[in-house]
N, C-alpha and C. Protein backbone atom coordinates (compact mmCIF):
# COMPACT_ATOMS: atom_id res chain seq x y z
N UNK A 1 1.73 46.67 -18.49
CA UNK A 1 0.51 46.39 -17.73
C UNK A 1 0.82 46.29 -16.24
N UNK A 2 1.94 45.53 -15.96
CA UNK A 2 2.21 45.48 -14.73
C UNK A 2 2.76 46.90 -13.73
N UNK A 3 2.92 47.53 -14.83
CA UNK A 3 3.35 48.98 -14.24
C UNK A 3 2.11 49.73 -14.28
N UNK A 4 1.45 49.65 -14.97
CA UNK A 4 0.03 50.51 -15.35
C UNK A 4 -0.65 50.20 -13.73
N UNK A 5 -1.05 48.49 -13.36
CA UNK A 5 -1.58 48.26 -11.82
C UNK A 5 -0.74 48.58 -10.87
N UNK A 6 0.49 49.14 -11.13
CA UNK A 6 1.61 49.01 -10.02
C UNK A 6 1.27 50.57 -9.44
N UNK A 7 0.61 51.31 -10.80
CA UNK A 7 0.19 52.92 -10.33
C UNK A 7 -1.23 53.07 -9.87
N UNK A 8 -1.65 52.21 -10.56
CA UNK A 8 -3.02 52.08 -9.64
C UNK A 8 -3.14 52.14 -7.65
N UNK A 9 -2.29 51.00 -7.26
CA UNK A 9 -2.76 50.08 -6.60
C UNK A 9 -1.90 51.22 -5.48
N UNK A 10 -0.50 51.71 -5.64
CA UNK A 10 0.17 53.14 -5.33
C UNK A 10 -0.57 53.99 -4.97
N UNK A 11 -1.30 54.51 -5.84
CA UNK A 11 -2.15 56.02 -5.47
C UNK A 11 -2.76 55.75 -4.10
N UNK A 12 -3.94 54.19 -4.38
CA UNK A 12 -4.93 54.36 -3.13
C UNK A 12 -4.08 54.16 -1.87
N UNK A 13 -2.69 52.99 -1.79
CA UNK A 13 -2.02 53.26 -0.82
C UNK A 13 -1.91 54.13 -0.08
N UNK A 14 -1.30 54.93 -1.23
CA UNK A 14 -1.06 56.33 -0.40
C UNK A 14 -1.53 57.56 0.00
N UNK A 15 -2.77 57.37 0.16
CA UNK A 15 -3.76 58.55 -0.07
C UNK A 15 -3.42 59.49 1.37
N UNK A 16 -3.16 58.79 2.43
CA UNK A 16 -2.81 59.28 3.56
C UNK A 16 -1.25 59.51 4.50
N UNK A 17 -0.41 59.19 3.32
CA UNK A 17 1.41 59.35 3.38
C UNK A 17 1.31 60.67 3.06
N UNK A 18 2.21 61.64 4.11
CA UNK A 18 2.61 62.71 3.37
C UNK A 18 3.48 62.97 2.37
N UNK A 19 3.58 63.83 1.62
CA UNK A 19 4.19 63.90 -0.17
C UNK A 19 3.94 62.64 -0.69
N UNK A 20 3.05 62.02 -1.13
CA UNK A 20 2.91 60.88 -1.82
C UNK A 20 2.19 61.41 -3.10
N UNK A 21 2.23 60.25 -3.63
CA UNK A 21 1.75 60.64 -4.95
C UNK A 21 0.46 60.74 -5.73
N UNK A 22 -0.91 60.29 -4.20
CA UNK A 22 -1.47 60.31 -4.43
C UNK A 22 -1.81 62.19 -4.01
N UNK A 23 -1.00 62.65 -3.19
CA UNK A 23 -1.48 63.98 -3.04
C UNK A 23 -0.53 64.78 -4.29
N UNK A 24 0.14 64.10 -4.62
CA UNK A 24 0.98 65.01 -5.84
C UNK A 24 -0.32 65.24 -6.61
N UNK A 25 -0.53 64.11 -7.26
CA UNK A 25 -1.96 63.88 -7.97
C UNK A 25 -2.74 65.10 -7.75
N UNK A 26 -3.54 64.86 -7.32
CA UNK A 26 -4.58 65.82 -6.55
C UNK A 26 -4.08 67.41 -6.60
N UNK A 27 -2.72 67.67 -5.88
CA UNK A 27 -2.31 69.10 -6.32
C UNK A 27 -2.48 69.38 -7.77
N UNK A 28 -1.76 68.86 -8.87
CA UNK A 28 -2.00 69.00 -10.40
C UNK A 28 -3.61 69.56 -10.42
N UNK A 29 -4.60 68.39 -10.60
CA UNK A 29 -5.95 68.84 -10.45
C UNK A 29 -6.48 70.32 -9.74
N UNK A 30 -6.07 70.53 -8.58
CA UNK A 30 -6.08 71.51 -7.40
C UNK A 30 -5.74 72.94 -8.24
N UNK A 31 -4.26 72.52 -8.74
CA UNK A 31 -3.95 74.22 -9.33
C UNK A 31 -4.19 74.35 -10.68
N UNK A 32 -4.49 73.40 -11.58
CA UNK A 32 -5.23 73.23 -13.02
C UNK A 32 -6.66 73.70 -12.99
N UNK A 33 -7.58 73.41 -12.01
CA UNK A 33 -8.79 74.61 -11.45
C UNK A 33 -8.85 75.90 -11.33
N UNK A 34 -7.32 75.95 -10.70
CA UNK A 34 -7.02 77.58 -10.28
C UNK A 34 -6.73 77.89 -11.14
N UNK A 35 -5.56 77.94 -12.29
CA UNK A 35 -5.45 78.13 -12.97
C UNK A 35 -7.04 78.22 -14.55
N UNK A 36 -7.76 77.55 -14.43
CA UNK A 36 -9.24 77.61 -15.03
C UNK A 36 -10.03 78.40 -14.30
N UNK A 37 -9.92 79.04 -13.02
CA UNK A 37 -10.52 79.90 -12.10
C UNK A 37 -10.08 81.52 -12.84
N UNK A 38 -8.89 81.29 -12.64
CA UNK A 38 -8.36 82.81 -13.41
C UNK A 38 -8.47 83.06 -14.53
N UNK A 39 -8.28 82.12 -15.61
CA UNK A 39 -8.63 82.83 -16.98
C UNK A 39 -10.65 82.97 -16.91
N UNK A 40 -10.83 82.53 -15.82
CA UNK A 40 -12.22 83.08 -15.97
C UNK A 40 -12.78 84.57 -15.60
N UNK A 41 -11.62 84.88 -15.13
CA UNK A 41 -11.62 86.05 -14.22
C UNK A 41 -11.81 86.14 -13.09
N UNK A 42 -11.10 85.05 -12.20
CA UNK A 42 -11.52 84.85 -11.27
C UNK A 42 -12.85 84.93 -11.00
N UNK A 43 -14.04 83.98 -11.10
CA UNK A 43 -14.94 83.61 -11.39
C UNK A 43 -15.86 82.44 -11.92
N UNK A 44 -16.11 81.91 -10.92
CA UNK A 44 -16.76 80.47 -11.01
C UNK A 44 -17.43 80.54 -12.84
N UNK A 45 -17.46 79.10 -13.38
CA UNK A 45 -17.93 79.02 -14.78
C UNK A 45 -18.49 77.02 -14.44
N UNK A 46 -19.37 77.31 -15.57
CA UNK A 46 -19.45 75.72 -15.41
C UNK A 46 -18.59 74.96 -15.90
N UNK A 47 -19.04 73.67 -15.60
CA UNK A 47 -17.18 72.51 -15.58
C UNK A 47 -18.03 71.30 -16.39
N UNK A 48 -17.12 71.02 -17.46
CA UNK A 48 -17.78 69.71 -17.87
C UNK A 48 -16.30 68.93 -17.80
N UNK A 49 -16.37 68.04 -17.50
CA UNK A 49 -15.12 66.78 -16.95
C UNK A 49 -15.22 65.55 -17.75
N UNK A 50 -14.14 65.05 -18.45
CA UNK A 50 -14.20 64.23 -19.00
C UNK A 50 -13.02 63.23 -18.55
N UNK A 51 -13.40 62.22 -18.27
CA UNK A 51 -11.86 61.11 -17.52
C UNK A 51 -12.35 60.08 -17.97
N UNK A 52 -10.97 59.06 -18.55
CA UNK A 52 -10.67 57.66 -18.93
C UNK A 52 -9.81 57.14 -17.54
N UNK A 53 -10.18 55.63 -18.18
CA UNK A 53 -9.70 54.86 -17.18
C UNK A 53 -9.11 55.07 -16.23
N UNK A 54 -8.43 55.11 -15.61
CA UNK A 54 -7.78 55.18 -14.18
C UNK A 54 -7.79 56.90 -13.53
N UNK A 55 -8.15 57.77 -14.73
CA UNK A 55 -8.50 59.21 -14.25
C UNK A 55 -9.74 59.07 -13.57
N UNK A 56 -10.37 58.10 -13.93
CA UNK A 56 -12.01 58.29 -13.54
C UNK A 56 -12.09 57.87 -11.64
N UNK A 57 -11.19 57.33 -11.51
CA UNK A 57 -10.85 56.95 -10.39
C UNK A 57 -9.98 58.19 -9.40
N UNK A 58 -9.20 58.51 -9.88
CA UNK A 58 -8.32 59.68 -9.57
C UNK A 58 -9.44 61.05 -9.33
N UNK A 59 -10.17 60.94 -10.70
CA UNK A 59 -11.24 62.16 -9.99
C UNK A 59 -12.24 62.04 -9.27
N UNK A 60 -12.72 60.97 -9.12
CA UNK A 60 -13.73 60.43 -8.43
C UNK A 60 -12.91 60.32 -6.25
N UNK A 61 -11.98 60.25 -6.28
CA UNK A 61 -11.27 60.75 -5.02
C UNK A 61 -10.73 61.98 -4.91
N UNK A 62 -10.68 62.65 -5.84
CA UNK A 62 -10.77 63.93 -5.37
C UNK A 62 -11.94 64.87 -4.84
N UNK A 63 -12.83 64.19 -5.63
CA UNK A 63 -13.92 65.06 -5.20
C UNK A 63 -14.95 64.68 -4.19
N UNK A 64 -14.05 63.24 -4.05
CA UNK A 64 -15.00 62.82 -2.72
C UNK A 64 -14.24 63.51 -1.89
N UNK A 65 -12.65 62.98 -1.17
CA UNK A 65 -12.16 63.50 -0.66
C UNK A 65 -12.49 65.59 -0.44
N UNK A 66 -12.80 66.27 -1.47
CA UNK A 66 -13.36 67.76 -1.15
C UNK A 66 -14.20 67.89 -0.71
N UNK A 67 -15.54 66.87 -0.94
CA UNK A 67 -17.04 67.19 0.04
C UNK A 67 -16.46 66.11 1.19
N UNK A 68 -15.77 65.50 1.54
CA UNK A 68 -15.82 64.89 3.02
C UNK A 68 -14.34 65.36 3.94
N UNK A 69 -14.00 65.83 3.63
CA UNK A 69 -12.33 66.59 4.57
C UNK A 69 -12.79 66.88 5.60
N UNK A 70 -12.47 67.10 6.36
CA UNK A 70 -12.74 66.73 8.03
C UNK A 70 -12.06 67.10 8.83
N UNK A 71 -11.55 67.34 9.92
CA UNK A 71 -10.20 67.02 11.01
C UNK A 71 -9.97 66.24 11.47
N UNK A 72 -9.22 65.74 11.00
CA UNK A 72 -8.20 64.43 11.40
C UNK A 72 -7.47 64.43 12.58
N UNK A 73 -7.88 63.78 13.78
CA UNK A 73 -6.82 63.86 14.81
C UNK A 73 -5.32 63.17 14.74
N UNK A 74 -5.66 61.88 14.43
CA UNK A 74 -4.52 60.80 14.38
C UNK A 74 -3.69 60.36 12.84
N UNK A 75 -4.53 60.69 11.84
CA UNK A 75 -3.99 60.82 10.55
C UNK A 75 -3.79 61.88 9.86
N UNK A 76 -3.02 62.29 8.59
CA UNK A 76 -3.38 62.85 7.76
C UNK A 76 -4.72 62.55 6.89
N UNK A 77 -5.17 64.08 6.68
CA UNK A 77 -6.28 63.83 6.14
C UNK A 77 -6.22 63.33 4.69
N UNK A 78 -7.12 62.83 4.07
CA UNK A 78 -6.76 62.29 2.71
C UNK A 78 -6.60 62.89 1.61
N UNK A 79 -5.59 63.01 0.70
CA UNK A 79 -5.71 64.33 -0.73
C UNK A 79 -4.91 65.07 -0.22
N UNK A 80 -5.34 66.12 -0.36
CA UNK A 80 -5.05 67.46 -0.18
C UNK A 80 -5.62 68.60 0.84
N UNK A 81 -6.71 67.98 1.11
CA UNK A 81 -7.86 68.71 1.63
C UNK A 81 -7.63 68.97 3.33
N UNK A 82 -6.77 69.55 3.51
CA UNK A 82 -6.18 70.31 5.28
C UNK A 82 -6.26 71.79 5.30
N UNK A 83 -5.94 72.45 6.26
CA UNK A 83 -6.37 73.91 6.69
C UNK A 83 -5.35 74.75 5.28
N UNK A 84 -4.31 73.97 4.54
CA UNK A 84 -3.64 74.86 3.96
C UNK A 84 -4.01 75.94 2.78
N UNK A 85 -5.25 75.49 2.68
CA UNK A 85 -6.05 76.63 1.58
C UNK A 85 -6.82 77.53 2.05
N UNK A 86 -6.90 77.60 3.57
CA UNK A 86 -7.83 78.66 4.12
C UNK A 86 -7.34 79.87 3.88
N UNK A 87 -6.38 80.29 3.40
CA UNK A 87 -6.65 82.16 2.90
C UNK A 87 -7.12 82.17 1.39
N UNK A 88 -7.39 81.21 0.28
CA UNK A 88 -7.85 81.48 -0.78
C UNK A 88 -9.35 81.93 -0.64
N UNK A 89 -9.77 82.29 -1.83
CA UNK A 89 -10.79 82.99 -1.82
C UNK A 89 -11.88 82.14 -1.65
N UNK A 90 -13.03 82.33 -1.23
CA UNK A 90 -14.07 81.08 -0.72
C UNK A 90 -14.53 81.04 -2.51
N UNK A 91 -15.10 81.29 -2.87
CA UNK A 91 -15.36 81.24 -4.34
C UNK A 91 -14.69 80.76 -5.34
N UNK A 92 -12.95 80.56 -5.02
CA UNK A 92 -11.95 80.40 -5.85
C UNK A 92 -11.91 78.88 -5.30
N UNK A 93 -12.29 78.42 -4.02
CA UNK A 93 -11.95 77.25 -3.38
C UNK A 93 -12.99 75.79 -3.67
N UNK A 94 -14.10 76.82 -3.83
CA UNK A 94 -15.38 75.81 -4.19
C UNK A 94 -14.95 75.54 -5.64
N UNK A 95 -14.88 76.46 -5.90
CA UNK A 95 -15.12 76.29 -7.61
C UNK A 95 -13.34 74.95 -8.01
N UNK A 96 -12.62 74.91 -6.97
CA UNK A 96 -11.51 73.83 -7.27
C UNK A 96 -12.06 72.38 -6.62
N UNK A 97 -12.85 72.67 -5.84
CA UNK A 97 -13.97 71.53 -5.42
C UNK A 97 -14.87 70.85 -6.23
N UNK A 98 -15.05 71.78 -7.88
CA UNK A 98 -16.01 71.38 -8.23
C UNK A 98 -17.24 71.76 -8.64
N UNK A 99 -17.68 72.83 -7.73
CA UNK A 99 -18.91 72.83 -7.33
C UNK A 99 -19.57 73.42 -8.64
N UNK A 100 -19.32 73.57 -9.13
CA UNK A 100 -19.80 73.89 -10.44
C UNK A 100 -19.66 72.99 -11.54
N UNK A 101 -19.51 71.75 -11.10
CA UNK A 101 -19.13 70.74 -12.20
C UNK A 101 -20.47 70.04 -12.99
N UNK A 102 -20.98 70.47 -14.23
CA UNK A 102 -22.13 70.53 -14.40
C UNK A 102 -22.38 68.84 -15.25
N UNK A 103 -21.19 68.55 -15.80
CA UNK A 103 -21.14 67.64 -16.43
C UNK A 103 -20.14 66.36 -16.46
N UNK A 104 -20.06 65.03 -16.00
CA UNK A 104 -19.13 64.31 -15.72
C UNK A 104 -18.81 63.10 -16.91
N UNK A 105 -17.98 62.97 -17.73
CA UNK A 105 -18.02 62.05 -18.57
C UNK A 105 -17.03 60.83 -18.07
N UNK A 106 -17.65 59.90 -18.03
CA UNK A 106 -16.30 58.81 -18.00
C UNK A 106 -16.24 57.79 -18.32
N UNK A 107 -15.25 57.52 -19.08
CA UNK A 107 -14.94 56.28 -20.25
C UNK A 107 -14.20 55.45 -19.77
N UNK A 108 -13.99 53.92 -20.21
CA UNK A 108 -13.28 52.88 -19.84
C UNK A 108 -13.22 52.88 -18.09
N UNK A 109 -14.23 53.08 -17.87
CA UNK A 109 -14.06 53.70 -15.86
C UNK A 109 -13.50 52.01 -14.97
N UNK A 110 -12.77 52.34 -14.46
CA UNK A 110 -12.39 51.21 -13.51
C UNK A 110 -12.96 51.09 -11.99
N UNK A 111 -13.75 52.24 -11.33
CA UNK A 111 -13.95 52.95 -10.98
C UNK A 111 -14.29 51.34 -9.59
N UNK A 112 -15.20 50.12 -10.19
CA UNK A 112 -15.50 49.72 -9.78
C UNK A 112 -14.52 48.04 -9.41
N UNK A 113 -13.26 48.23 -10.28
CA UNK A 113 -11.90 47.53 -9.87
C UNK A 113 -11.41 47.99 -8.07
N UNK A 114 -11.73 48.91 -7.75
CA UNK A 114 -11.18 49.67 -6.43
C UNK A 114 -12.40 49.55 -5.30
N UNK A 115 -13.52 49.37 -5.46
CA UNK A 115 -14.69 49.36 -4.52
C UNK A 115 -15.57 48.19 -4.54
N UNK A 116 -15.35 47.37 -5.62
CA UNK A 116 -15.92 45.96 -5.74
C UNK A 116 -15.55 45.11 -4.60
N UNK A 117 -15.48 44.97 -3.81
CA UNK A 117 -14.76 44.28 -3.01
C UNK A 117 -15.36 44.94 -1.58
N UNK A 118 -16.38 45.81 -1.53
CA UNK A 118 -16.64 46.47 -0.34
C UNK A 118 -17.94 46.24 -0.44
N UNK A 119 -18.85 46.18 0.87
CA UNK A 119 -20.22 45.81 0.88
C UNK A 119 -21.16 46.74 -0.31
N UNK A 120 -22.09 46.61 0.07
CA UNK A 120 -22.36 47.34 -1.32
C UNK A 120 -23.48 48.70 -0.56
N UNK A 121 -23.58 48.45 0.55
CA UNK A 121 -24.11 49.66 1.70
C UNK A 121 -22.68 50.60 2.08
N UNK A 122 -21.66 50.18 1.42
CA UNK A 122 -20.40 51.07 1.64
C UNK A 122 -20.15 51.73 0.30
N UNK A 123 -20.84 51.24 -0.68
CA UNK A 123 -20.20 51.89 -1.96
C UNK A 123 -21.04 53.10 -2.37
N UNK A 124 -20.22 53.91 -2.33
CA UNK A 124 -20.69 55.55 -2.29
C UNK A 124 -20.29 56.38 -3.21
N UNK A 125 -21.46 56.63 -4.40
CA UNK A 125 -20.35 57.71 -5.20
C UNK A 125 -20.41 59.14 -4.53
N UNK A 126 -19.55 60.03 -5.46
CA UNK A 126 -19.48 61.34 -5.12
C UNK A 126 -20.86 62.28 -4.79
N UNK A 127 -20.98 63.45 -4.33
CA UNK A 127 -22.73 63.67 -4.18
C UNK A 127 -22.55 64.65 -5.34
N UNK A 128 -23.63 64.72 -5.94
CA UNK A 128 -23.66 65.73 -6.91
C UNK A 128 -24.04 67.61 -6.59
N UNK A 129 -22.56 67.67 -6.90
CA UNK A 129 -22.06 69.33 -6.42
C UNK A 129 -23.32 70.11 -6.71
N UNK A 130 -24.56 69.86 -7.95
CA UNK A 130 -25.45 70.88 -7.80
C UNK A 130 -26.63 70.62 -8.41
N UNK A 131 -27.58 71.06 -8.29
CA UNK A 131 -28.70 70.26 -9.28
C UNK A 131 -28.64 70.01 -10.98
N UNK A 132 -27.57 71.08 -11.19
CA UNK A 132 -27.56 70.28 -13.12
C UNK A 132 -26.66 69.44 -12.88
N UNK A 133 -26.09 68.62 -12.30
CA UNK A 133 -24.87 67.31 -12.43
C UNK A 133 -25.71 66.56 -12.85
N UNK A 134 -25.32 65.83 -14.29
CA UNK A 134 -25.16 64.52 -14.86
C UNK A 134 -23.74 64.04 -15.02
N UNK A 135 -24.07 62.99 -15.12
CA UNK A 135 -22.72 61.77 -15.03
C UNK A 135 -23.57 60.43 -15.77
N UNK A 136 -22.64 60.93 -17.17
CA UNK A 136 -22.17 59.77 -18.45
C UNK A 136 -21.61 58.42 -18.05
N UNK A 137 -21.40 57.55 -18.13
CA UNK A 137 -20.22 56.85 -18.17
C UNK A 137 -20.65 55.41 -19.18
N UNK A 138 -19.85 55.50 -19.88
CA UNK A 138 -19.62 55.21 -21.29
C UNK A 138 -18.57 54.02 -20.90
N UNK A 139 -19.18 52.63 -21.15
CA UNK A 139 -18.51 51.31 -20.92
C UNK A 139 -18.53 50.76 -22.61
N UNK A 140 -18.09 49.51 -22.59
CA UNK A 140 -17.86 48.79 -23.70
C UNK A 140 -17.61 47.57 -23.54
N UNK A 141 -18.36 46.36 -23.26
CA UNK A 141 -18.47 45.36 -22.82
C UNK A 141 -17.56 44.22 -22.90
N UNK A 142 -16.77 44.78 -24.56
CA UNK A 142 -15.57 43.84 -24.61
C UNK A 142 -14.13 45.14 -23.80
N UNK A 143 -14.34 45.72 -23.05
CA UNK A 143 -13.18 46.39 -22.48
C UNK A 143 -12.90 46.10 -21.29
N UNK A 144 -11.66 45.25 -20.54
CA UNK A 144 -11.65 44.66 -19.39
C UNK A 144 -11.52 45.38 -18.68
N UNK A 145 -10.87 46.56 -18.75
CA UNK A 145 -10.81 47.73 -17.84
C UNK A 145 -11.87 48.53 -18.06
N UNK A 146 -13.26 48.46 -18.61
CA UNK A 146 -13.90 49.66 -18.44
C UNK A 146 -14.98 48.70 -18.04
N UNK A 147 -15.91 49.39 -16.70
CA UNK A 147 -17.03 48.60 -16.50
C UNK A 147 -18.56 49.95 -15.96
N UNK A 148 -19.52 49.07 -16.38
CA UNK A 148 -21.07 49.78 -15.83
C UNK A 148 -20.76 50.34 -14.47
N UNK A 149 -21.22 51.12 -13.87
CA UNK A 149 -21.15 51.62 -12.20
C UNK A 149 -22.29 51.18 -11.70
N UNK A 150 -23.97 51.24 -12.30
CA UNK A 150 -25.02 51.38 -12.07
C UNK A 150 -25.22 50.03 -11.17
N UNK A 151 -24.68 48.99 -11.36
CA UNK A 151 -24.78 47.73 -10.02
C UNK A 151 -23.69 47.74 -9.44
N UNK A 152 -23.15 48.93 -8.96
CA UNK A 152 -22.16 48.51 -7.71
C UNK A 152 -23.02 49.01 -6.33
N UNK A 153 -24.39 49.70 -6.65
CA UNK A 153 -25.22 50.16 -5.06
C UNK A 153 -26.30 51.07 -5.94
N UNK A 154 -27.24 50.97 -4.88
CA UNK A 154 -28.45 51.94 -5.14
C UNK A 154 -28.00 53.49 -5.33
N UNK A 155 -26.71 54.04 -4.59
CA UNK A 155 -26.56 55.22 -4.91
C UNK A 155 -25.77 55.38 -6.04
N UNK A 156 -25.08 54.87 -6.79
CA UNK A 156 -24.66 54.75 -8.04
C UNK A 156 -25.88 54.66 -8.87
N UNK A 157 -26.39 53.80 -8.66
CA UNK A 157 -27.45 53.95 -9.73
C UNK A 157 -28.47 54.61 -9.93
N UNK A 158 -28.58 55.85 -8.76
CA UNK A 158 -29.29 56.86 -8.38
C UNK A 158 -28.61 57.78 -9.18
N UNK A 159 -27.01 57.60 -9.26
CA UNK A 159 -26.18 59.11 -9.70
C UNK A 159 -25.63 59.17 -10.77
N UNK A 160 -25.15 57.97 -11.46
CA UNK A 160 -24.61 57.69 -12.59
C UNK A 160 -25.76 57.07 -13.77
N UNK A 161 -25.65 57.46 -15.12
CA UNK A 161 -26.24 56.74 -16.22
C UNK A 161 -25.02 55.82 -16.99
N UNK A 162 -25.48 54.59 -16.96
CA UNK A 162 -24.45 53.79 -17.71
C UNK A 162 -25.06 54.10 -19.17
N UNK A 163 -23.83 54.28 -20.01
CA UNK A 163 -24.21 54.11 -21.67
C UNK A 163 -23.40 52.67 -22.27
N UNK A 164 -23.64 51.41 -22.95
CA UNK A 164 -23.37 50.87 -23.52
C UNK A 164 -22.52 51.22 -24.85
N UNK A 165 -21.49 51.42 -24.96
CA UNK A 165 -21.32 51.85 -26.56
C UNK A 165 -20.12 50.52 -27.27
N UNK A 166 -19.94 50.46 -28.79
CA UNK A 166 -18.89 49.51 -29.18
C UNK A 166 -17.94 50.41 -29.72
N UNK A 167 -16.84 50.68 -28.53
CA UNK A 167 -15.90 51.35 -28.94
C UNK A 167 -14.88 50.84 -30.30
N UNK A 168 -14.07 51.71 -30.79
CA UNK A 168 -13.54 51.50 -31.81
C UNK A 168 -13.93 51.02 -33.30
N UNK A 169 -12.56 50.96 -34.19
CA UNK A 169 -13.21 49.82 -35.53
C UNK A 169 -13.16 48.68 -35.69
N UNK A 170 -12.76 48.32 -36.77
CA UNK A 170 -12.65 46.89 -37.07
C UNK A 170 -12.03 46.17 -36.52
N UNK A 171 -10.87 46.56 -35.58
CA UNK A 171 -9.76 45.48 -35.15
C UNK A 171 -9.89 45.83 -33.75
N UNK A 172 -10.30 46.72 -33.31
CA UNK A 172 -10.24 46.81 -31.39
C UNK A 172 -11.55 46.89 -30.70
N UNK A 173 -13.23 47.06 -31.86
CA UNK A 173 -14.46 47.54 -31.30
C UNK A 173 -14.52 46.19 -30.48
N UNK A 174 -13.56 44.92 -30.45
CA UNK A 174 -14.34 43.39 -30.07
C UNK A 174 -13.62 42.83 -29.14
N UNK A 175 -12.47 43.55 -28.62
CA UNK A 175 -11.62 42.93 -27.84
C UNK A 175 -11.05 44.72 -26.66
N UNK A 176 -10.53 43.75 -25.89
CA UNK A 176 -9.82 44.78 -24.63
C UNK A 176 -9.35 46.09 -25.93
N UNK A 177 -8.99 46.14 -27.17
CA UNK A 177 -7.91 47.28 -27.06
C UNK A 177 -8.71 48.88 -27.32
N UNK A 178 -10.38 47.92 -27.34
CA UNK A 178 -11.40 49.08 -27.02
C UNK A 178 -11.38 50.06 -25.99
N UNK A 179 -10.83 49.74 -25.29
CA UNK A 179 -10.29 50.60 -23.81
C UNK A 179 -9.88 51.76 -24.10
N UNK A 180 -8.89 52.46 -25.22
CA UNK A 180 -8.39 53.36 -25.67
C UNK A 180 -9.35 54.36 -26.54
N UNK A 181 -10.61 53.63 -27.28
CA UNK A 181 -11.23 54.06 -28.48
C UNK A 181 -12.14 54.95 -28.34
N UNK A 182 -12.46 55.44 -26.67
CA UNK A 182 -13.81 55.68 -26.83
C UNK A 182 -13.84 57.41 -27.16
N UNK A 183 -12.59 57.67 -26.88
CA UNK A 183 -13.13 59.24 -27.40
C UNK A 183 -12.94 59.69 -29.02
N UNK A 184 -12.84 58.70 -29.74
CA UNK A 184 -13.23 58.91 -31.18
C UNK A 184 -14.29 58.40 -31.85
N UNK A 185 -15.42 58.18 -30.73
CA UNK A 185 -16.34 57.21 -31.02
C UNK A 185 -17.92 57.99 -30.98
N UNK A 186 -17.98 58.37 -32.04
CA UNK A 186 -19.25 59.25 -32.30
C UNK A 186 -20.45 59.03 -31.42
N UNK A 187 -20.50 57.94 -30.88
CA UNK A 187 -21.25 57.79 -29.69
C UNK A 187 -21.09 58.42 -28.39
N UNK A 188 -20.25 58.45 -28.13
CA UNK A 188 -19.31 59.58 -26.89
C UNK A 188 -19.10 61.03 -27.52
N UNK A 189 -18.98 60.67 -28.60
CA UNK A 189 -18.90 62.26 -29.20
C UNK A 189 -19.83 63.33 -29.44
N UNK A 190 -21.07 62.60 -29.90
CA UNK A 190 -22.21 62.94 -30.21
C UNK A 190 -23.02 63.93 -28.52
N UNK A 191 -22.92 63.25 -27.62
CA UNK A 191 -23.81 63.62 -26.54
C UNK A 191 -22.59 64.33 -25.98
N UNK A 192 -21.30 64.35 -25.89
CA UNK A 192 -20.47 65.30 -25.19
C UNK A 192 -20.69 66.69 -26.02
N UNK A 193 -20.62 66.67 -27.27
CA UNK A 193 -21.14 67.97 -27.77
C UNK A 193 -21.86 69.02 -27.42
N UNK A 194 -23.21 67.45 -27.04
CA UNK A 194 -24.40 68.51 -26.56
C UNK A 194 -24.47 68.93 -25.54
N UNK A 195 -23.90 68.41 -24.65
CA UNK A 195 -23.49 68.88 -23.34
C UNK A 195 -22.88 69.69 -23.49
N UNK A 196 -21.71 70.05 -24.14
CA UNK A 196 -21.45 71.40 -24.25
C UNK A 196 -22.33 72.66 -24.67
N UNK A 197 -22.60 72.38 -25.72
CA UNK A 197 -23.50 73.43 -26.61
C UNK A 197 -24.67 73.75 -25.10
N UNK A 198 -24.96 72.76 -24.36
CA UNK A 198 -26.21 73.06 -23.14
C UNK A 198 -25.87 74.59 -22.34
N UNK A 199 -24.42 73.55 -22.06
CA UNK A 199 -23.57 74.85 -20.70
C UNK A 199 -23.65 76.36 -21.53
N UNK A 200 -23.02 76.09 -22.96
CA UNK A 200 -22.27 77.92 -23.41
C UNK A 200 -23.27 78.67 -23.37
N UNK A 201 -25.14 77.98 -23.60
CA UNK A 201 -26.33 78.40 -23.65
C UNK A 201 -26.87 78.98 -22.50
């Protein structure tokens, strides 16, 4: 556990150190797109995203960090997001941005361990890359690490739908070790389906 927050608390550190690990991070994501870019044929496709705990956080700065990159005079910019991708293809670049991300699932989200602590006129989720974006997020009330988004600000609760579900069975649906359960949990399973079956349509 103490190593689990020790990677947490690391990433946001370092979001602006060069080679750190929060931009290691972010590269993985970056060329795992590209790599999903090409078996498409090079060719944007829709994106349905699914992240647990501390991913939900990890993707949720990436994709802020892609709609807000900027020029940075005095820092590095945050992520990944600097002039070094300007010869890829503009189509190949959005589509690692996201922009086609039609569907966002996220389970055990901590999302609000990292921004709780900030006014609540500062707490900003990601903007939604296009008019079909929905965003799931699937809590479990006995899970200490997974919490609702919908009261951390008016724009969360503009962008995100909280789902209530009781993750797991008999021995973890009632305590923290629900944190792990939720993607075998026909409740999460049930509506990620259909979200799929929406997109292939």
């Amino acid at each position: 556990m103490f190593y689990g927050f020790g990677d947490a608390g690391g990433l946001e550190y370092s979001r602006t150190i060069k080679n750190s690990a929060y931009k290691a991070v972010q590269k993985r994501i970056f060329d795992a797109m590209g790599a999903a870019y090409a078996v498409l044929g090079n060719k944007p496709g829709p994106v349905i995203l699914i992240a647990q705990s501390l991913g939900c956080q990890v993707i949720s700065n990436y994709i802020w960090d892609a709609q807000h990159h900027a020029p940075y005079r005095d820092v590095l910019p945050p992520g990944i997001w600097d002039n070094a991708h300007s010869t890829l293809d503009p189509a190949d670049l959005k589509f690692r941005k996201f922009s086609s991300l039609h569907v966002l699932v996220t389970t055990g989200c901590n999302i609000p361990i990292f921004v709780g602590g900030l006014p609540r006129e500062q707490i900003t989720p990601i903007k939604a890359p296009n008019t079909r974006f929905v965003w799931g997020n699937y809590y479990d009330e006995d899970d200490a690490l997974g919490w609702p988004l919908q009261d951390l600000s008016d724009d969360y609760k503009a962008r995100a739908k909280d789902i209530e579900v009781n993750a797991g069975g008999f021995l973890t649906s009632w305590n923290a070790f629900s944190h792990g359960q939720y993607w075998g949990d026909k409740d999460v399973q049930k509506p990620l389906a259909n979200h799929v079956l929406r997109s292939l349509g």
